[in-house]
Protein backbone atom coordinates (compact mmCIF):
# COMPACT_ATOMS: atom_id res chain seq x y z
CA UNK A 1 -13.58 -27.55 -7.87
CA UNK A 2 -13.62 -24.21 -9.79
CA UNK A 3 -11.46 -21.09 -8.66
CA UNK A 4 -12.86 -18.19 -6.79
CA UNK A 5 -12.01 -15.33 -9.10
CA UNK A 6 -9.69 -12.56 -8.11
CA UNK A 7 -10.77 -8.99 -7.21
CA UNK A 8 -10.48 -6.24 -9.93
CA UNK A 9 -7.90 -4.91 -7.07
CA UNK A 10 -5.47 -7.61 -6.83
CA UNK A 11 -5.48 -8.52 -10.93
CA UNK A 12 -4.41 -4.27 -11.07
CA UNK A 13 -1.60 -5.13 -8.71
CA UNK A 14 -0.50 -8.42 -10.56
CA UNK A 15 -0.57 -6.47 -13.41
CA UNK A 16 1.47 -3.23 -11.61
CA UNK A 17 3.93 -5.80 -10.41
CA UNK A 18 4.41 -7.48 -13.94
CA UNK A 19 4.38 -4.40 -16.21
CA UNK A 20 5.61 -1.82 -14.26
CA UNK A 21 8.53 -3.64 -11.73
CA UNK A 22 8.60 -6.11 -13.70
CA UNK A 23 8.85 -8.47 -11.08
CA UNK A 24 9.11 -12.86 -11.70
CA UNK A 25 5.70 -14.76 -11.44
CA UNK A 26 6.99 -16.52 -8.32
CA UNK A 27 7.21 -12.62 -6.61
CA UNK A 28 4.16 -11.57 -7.53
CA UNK A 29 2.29 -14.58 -6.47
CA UNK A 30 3.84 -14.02 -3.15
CA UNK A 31 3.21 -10.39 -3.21
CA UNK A 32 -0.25 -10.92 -3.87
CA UNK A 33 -0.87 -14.12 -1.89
CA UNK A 34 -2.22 -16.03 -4.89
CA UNK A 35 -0.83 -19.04 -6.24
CA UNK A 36 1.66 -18.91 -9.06
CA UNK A 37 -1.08 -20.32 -11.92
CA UNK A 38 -3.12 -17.66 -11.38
CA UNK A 39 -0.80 -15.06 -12.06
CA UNK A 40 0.40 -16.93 -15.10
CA UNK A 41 -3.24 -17.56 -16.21
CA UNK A 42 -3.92 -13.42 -15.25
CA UNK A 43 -0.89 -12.15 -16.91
CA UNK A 44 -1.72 -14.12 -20.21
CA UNK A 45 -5.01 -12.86 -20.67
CA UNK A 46 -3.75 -9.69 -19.92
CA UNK A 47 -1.15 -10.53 -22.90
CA UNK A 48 -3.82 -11.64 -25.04
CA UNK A 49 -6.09 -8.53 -24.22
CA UNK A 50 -2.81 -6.04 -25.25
CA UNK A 51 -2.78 -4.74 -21.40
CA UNK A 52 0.43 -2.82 -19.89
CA UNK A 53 0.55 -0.53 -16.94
CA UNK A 54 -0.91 1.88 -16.50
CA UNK A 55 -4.29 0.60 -17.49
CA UNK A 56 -5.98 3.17 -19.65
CA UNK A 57 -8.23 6.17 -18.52
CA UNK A 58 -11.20 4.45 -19.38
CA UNK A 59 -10.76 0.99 -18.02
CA UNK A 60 -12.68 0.87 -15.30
CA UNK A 61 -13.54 -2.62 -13.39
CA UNK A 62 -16.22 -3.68 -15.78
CA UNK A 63 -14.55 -2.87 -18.65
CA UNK A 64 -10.89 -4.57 -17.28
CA UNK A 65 -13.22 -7.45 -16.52
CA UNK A 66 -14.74 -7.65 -19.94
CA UNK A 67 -11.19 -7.33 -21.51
CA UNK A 68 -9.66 -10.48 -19.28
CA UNK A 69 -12.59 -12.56 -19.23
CA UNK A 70 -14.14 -12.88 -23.03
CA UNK A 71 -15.96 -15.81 -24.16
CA UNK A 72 -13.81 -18.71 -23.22
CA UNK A 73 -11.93 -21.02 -25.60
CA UNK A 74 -12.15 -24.39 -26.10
CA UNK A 75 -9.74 -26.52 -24.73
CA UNK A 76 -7.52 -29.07 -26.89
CA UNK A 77 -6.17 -32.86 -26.22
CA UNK A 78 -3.56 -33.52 -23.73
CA UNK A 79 -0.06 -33.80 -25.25
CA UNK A 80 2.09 -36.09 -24.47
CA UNK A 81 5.54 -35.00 -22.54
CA UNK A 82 8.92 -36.57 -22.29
CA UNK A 83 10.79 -36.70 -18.55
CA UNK A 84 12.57 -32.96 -17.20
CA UNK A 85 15.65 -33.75 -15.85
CA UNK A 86 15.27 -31.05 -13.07
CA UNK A 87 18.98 -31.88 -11.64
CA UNK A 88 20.42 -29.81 -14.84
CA UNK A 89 17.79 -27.56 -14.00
CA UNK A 90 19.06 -26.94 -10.27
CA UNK A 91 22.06 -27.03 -11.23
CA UNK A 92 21.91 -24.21 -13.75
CA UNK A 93 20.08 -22.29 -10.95
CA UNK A 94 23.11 -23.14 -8.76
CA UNK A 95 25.71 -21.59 -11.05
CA UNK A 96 24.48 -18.16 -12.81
CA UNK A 97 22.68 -16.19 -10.11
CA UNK A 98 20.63 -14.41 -13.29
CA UNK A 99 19.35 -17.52 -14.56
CA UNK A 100 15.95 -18.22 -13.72
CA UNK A 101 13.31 -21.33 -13.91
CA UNK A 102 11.42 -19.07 -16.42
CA UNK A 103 13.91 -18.31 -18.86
CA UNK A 104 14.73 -22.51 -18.12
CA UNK A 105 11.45 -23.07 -18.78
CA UNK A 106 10.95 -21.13 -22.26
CA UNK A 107 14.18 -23.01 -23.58
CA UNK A 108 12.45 -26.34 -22.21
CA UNK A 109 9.55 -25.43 -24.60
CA UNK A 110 11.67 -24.69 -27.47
CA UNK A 111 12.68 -28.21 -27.16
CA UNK A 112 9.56 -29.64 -26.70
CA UNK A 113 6.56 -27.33 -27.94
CA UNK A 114 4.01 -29.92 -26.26
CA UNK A 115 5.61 -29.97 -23.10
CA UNK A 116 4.61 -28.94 -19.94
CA UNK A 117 2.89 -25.26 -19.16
CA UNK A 118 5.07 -22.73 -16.38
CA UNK A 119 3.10 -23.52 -13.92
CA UNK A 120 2.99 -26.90 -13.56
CA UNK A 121 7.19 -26.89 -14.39
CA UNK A 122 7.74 -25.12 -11.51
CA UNK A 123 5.22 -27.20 -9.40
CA UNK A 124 7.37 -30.43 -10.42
CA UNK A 125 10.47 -28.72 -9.88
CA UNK A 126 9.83 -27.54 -6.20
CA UNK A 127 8.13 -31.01 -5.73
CA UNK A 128 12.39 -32.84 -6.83
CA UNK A 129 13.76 -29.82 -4.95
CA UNK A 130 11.81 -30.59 -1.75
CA UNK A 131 12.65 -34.63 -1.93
CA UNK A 132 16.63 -33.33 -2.10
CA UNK A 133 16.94 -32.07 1.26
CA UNK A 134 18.84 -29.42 0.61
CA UNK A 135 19.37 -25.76 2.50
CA UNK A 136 20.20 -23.12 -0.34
CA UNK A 137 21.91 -20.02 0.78
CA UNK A 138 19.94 -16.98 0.23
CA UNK A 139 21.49 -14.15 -1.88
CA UNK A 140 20.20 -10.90 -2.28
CA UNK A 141 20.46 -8.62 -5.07
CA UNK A 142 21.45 -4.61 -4.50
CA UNK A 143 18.45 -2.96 -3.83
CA UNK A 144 16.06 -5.38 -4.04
CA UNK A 145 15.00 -5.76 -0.98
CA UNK A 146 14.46 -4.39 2.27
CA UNK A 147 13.28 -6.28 5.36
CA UNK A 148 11.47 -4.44 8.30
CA UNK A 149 9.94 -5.55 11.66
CA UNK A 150 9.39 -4.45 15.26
CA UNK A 151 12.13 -5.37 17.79
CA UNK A 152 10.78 -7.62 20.53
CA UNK A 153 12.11 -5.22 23.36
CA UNK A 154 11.39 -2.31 24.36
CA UNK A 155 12.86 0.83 25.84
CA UNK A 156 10.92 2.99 28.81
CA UNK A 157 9.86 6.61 28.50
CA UNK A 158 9.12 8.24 31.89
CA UNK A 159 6.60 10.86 32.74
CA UNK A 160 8.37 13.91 34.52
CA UNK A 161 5.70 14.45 37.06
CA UNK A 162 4.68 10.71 37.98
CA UNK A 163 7.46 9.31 36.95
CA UNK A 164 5.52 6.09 35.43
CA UNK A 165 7.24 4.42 32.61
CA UNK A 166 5.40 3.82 28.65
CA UNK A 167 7.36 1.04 27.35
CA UNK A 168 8.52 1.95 23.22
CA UNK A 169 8.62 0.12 20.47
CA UNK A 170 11.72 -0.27 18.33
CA UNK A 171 11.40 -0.44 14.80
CA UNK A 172 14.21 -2.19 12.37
CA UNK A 173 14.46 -1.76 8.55
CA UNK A 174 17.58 -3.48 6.72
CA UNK A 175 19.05 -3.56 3.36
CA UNK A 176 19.48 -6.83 2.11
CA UNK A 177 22.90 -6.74 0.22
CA UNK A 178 24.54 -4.32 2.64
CA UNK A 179 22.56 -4.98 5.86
CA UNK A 180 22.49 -1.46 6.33
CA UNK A 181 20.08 -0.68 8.88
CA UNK A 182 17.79 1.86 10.14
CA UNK A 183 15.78 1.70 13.94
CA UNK A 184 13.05 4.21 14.67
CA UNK A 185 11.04 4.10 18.52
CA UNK A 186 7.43 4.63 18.47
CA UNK A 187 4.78 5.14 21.00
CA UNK A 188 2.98 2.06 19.94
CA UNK A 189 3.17 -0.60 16.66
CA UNK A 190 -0.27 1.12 15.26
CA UNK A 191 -1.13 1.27 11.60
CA UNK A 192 -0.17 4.83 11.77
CA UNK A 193 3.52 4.44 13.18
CA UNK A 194 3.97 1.56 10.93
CA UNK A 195 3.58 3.62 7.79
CA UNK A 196 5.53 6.45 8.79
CA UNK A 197 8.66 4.48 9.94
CA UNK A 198 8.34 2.94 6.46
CA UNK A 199 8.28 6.44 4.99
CA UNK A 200 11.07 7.63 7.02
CA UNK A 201 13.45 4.22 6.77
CA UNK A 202 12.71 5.23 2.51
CA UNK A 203 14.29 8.41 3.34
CA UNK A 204 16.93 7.61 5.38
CA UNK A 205 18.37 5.17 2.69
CA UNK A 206 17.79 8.13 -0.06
CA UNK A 207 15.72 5.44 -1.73
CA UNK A 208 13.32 2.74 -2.02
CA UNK A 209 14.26 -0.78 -2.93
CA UNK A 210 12.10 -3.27 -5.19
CA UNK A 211 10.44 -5.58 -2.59
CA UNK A 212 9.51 -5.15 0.96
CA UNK A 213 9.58 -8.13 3.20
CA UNK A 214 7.63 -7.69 6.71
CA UNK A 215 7.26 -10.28 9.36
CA UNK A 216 3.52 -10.36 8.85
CA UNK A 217 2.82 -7.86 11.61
CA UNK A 218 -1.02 -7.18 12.60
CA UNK A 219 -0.76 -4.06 11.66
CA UNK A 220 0.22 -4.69 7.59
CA UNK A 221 -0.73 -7.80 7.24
CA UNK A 222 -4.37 -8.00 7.77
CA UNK A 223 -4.79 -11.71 8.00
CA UNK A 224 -1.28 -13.42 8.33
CA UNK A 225 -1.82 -17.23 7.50
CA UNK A 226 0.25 -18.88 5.56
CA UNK A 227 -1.69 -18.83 2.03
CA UNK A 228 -3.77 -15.83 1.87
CA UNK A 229 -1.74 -13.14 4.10
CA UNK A 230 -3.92 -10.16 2.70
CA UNK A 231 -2.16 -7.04 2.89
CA UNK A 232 -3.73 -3.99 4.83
CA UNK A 233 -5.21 -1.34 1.85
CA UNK A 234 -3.41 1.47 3.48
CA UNK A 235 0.12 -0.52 3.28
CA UNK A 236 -0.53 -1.68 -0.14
CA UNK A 237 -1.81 2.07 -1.16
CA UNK A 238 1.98 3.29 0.20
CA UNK A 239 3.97 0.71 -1.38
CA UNK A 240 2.04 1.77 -5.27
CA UNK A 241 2.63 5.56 -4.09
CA UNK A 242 6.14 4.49 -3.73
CA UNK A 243 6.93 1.72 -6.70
CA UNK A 244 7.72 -1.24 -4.29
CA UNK A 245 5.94 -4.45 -3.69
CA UNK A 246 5.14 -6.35 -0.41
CA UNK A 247 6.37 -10.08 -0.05
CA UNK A 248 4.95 -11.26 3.53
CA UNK A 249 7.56 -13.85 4.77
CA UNK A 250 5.83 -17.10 5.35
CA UNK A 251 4.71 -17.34 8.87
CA UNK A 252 6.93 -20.08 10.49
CA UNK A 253 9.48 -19.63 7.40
CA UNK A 254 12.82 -18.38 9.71
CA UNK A 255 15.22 -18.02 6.29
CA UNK A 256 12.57 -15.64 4.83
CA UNK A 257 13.36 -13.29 7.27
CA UNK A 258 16.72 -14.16 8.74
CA UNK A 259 18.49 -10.37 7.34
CA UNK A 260 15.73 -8.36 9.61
CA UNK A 261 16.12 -11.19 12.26
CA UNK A 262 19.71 -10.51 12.55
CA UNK A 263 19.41 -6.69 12.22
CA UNK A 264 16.79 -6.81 15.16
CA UNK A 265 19.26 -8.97 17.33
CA UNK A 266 22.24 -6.09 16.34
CA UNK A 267 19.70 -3.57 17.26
CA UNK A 268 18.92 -4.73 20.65
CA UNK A 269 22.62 -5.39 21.41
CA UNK A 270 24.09 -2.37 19.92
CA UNK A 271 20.82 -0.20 20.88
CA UNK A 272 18.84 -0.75 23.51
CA UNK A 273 21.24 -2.74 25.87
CA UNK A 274 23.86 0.51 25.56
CA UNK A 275 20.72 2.65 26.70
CA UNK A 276 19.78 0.54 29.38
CA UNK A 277 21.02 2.79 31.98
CA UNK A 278 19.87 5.61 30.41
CA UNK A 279 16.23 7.53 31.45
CA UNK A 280 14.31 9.61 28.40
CA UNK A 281 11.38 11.70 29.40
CA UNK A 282 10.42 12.16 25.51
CA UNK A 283 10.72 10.53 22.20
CA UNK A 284 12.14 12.79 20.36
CA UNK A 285 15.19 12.45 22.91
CA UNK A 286 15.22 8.87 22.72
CA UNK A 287 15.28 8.85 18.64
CA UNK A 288 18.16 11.56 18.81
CA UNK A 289 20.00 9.29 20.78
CA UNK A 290 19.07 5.93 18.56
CA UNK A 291 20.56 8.12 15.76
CA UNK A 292 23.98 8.19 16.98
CA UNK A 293 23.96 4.66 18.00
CA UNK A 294 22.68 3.75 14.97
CA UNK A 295 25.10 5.64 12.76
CA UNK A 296 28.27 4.06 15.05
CA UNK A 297 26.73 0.58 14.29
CA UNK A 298 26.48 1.20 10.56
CA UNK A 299 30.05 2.56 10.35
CA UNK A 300 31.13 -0.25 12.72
CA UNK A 301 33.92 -2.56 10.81
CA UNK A 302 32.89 -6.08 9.75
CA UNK A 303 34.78 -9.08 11.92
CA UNK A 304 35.59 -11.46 8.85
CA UNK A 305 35.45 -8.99 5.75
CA UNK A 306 36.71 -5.51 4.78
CA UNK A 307 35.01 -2.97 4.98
CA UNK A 308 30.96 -2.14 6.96
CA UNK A 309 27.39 -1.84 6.51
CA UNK A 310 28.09 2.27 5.82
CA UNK A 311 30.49 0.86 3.24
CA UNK A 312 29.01 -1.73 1.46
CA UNK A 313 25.11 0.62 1.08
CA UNK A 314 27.75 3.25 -0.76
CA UNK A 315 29.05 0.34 -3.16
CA UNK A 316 25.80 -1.49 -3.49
CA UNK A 317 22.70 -0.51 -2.28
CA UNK A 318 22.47 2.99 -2.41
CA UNK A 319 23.45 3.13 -6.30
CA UNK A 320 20.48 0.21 -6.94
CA UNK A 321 17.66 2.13 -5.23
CA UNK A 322 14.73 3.50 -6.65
CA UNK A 323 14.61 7.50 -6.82
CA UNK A 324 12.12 8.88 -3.70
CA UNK A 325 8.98 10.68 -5.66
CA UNK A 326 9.24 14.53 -5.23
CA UNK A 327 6.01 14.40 -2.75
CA UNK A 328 5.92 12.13 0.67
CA UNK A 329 3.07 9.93 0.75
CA UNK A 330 -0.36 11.02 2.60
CA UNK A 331 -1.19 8.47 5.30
CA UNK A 332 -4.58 7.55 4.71
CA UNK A 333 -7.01 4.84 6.01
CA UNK A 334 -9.89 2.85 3.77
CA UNK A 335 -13.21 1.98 5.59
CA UNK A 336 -15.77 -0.15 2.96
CA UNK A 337 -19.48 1.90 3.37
CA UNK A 338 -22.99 1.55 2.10
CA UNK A 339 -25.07 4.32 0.59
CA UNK A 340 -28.43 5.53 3.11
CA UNK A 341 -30.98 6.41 1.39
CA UNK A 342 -30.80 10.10 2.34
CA UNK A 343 -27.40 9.17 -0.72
CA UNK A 344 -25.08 9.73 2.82
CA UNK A 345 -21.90 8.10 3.67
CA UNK A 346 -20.94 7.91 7.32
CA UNK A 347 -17.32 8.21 8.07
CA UNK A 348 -16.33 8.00 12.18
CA UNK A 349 -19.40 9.49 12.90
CA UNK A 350 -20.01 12.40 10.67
CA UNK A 351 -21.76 12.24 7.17
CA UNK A 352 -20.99 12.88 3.40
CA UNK A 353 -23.06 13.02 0.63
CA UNK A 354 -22.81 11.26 -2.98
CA UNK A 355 -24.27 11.14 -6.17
CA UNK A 356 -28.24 10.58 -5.18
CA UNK A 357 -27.76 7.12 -8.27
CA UNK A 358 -25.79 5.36 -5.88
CA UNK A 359 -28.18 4.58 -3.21
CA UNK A 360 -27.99 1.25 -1.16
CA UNK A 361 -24.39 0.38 -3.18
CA UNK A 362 -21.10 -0.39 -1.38
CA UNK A 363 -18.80 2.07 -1.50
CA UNK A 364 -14.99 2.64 -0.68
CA UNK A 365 -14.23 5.88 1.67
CA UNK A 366 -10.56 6.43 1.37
CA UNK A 367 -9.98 9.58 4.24
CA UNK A 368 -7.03 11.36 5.50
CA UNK A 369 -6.78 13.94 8.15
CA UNK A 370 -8.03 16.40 5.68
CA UNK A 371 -9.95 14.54 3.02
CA UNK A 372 -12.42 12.35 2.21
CA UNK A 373 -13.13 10.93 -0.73
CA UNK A 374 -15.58 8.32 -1.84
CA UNK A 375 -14.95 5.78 -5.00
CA UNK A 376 -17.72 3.27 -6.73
CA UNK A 377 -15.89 0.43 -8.46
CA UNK A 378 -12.48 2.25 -8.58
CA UNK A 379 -13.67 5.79 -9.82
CA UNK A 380 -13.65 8.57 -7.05
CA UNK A 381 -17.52 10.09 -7.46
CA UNK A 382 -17.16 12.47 -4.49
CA UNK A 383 -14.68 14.39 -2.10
CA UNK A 384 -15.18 16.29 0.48
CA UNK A 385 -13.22 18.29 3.12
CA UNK A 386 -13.34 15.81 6.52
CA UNK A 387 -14.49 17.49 9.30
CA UNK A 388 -13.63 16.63 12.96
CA UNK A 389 -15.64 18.11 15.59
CA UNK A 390 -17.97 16.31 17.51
CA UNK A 391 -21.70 18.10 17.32
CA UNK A 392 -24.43 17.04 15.48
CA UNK A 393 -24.42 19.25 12.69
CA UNK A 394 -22.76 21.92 11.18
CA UNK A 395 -20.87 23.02 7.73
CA UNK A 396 -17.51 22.10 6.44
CA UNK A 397 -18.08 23.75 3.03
CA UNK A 398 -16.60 21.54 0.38
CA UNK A 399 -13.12 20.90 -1.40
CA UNK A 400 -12.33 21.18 -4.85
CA UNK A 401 -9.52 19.04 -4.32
CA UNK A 402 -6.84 17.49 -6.89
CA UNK A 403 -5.78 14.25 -5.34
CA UNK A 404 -4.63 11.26 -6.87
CA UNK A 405 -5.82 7.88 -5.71
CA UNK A 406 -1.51 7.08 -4.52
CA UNK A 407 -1.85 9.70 -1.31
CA UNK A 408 -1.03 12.99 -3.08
CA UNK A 409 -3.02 16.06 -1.66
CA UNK A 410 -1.90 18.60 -4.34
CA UNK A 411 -3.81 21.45 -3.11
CA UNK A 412 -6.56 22.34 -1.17
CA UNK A 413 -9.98 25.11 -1.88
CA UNK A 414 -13.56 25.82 -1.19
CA UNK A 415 -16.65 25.70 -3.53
CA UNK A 416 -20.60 25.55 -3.26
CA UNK A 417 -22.45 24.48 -0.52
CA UNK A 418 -26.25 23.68 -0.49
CA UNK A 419 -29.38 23.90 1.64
CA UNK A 420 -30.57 20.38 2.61
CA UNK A 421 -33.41 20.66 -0.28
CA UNK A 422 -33.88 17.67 -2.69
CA UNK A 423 -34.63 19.61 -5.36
CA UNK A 424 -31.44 21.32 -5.39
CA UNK A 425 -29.12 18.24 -4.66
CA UNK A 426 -26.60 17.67 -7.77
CA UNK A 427 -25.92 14.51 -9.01
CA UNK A 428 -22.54 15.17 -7.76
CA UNK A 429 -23.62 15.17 -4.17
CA UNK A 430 -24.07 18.95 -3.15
CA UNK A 431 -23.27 20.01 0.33
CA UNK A 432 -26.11 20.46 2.56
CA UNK A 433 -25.29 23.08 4.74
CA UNK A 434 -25.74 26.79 3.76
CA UNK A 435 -23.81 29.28 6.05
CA UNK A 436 -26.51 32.69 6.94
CA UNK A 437 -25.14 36.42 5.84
CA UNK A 438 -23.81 34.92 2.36
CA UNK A 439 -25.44 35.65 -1.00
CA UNK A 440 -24.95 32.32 -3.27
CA UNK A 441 -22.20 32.41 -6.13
CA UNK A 442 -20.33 29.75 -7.93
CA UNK A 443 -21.11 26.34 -9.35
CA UNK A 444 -20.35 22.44 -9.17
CA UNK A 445 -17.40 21.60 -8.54
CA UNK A 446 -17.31 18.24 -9.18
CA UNK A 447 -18.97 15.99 -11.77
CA UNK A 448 -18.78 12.20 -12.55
CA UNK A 449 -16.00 10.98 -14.46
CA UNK A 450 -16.97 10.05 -18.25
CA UNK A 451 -17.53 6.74 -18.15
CA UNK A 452 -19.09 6.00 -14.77
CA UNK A 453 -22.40 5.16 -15.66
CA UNK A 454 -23.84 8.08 -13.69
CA UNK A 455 -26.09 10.71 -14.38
CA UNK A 456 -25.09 14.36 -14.67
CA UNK A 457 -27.12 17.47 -14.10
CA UNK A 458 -26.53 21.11 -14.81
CA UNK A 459 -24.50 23.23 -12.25
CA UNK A 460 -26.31 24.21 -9.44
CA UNK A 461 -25.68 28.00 -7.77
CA UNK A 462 -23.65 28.03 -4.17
CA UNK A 463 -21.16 29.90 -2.37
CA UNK A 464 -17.62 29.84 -1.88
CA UNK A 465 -16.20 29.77 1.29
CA UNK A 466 -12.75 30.92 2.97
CA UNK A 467 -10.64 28.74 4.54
CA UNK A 468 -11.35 30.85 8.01
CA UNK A 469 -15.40 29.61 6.98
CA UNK A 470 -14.24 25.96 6.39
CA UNK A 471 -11.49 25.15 9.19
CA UNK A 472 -13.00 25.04 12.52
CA UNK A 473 -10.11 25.50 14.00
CA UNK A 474 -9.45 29.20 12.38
CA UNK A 475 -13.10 30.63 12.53
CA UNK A 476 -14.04 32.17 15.50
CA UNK A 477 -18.05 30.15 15.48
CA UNK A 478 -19.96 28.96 12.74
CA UNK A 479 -23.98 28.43 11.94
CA UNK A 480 -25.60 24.88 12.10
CA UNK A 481 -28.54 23.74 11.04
CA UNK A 482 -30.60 20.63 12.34
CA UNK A 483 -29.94 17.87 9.94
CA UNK A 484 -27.03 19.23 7.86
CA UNK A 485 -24.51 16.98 7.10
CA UNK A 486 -20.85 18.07 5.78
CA UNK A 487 -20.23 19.73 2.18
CA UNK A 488 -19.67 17.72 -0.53
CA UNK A 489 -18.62 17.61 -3.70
């Protein structure tokens, strides 16, 4: 039965995993829920093709997928291969922590040239491993990973006036060669609060570490069975801004997880059983006072060893982390969209134009609470300030943003805005509302990349609006039109 082919998407993050973390086949293929042959068979044809990360400024998906995928080569005669004695093998995994079964396997090929390929070593090595029976002790490198989930529990927050209770969430991030942990309480386990307690538990250990391991939670994970756990495109877009990977743990798999199990079970002990008695009316109180519990657990002494968690972070962790980029990521969300044939995008309920070419395609809308920008095949062909209020038409006037597809919003500005009028729509996707009083002035903003197969046209005239004409929350009433949508690029 043949292979269903990978996604453009997922061979760029084999590829960002390999080249730029340089993390082991065996991590990447559980980052990326794929099985370990394909990223061997990926990562050679990106070898063969001369790829590294980052990809160059040209390579879009067709051309990535022309470079990986050339005219096939024929295949040769199986070889015949002598026996692997995979007890030397485990047992040279067994004694040097940095040796691994791919640097075993390239010195098995050295002795035999025609022996077996990586993947199929490994599968006969797991296969002897399995038949052993044997429970391997997990070790963790400093600051390699860091293991996060949502506490079962929860603690109340009471309304002053009615006095009803909203039960919050508690969530637990942990170190895994120090166990130094961090707990955060959130109104609810949404996409939203998931993200920024990962952006805040980066902070709060002055660092990232290499992998992330989650307890396949709805919210990240988007479908969490055991082969195919697909990651969520806004977590995955955070981890790239941030230069970590994701590694699900295995549904049903308690050792992949045991570090954040643990720090969960420590968190409930040592912070919401001591606030049991305790009544919060806000959560900004209740996080204050999961701070100082938090920091006493940390600095708490260790039972059987020297030292604690505060301790061991200094010595280990902490020194091992990745530096935090000089921005904080941009939460934003990813909604897949087809082109109407008025060349219209609708994004929770309000409408933004693109180039006229793309018509009837599928589309990615990536929007946060200020932008929204539209991408065909990986390039961004339109942005637009998002608007927000609920009427049925109106102007937004458009952005001339810089943003980079990690989550950066490096500044914000106004250009040209357009009548509803065929004639005068750019390529670019003009805005289509025009505000009265104004005398136009300007040009295009925004054009399509080189290389993205669509059509240009000359700059069009507009006008430029302030930011009291473009937020609706700073001018005092604006002009709409029947049938506008919001400005565009």
């Amino acid at each position: 039965m043949s292979q269903k082919a990978l996604s453009m998407r997922k061979i760029k993050e084999v590829l960002r995993l390999r080249y730029d973390l340089g993390l082991l086949q065996n991590e990447i293929a559980r980052s990326c829920s794929i099985g370990q042959a394909s990223v061997h068979r990926y990562l050679e044809r990106a070898s063969a093709a001369g790829l590294s990360w980052p990809l160059p400024e040209d390579c879009d998906d067709r051309r990535l997928n022309e470079l990986l995928f050339p005219t096939a080569p024929a295949g040769g005669s199986p070889a015949v291969r002598g026996p692997v004695d995979f007890a030397v093998i485990h047992h040279q995994l067994q004694s040097n922590k940095y040796v691994t079964l791919q640097l075993l396997w390239e010195e098995y090929r050295q002795s035999q040239p025609e022996g077996y390929r990586y993947s199929r070593f490994c599968e006969l090595y797991r296969r002897w491993h399995r038949k052993q029976d044997v429970v391997l002790r997990q070790e963790h490198r400093a600051g390699e990973k860091m293991f996060v989930d949502w506490a079962g529990a929860t603690i109340p927050i009471y309304d002053r006036e009615t006095g009803a209770a909203q039960p919050a969430s508690l969530f637990v991030a942990v170190l895994g060669a120090s166990s130094y942990a961090f707990a955060r309480a959130t109104l609810s386990q949404d996409l939203s609060n998931w993200i920024e307690c990962h952006v805040l538990a980066f902070e709060f250990f002055q660092g990232t570490s290499k992998l992330i391991v989650p307890d396949n939670p709805r919210t990240g994970v988007t479908r969490a069975c055991r082969y195919e756990p697909d990651l969520n495109r806004t977590y995955l877009e955070m981890a790239q801004f941030y230069g970590v990977a994701i590694m699900p743990a295995r549904p049903y798999k308690a050792r992949d997880k045991a570090k954040v199990e643990a720090a969960v079970l420590l968190s409930e002990r040592w912070v919401i059983a001591v606030l049991r008695h305790d009544k919060f009316f806000s959560l900004a109180d209740l996080n204050q006072a999961i701070a100082k519990l938090l920091e006493r657990m940390n600095q708490r002494p260790f039972r059987k060893r020297e030292g604690s968690r505060a301790s061991l972070y200094a010595a280990l962790d902490q020194p091992a982390l990745q530096p935090l980029p000089a921005e904080r990521y941009v939460m934003a969300e990813w909604k897949t969209v087809r082109v109407n044939i008025d060349y219209h995008i609708e994004v929770d309920r309000h409408y933004y134009s693109v180039p006229y070419a793309l018509v009837g395609e599928q589309l990615e809308a990536r929007f946060t609470a200020h932008t929204v920008e539209i991408f065909h095949r990986g390039k961004r062909v339109a942005s637009h300030v998002r608007a927000h209020a609920q009427e049925p038409s109106g102007s937004s006037g458009v952005d001339p943003l810089t943003v980079d597809s990690l989550g950066r919003e490096r500044g914000r500005g106004h250009g040209p805005s357009h009548s509803h009028d065929p004639e005068q729509q750019t390529a670019s996707g003009d805005g289509l509302s025009r505000l009265s009083g104004h005398s136009p002035a300007g040009q295009d903003l925004f054009q399509p990349s080189a290389g993205s197969g669509l059509p240009t046209r000359s700059p069009s005239t507009g006008l430029f609006l302030s930011q009291s004409e473009v937020d609706p929350e700073t001018r005092p009433g604006r002009t709409t039109h029947p049938g506008a949508g919001t400005g565009a690029l």
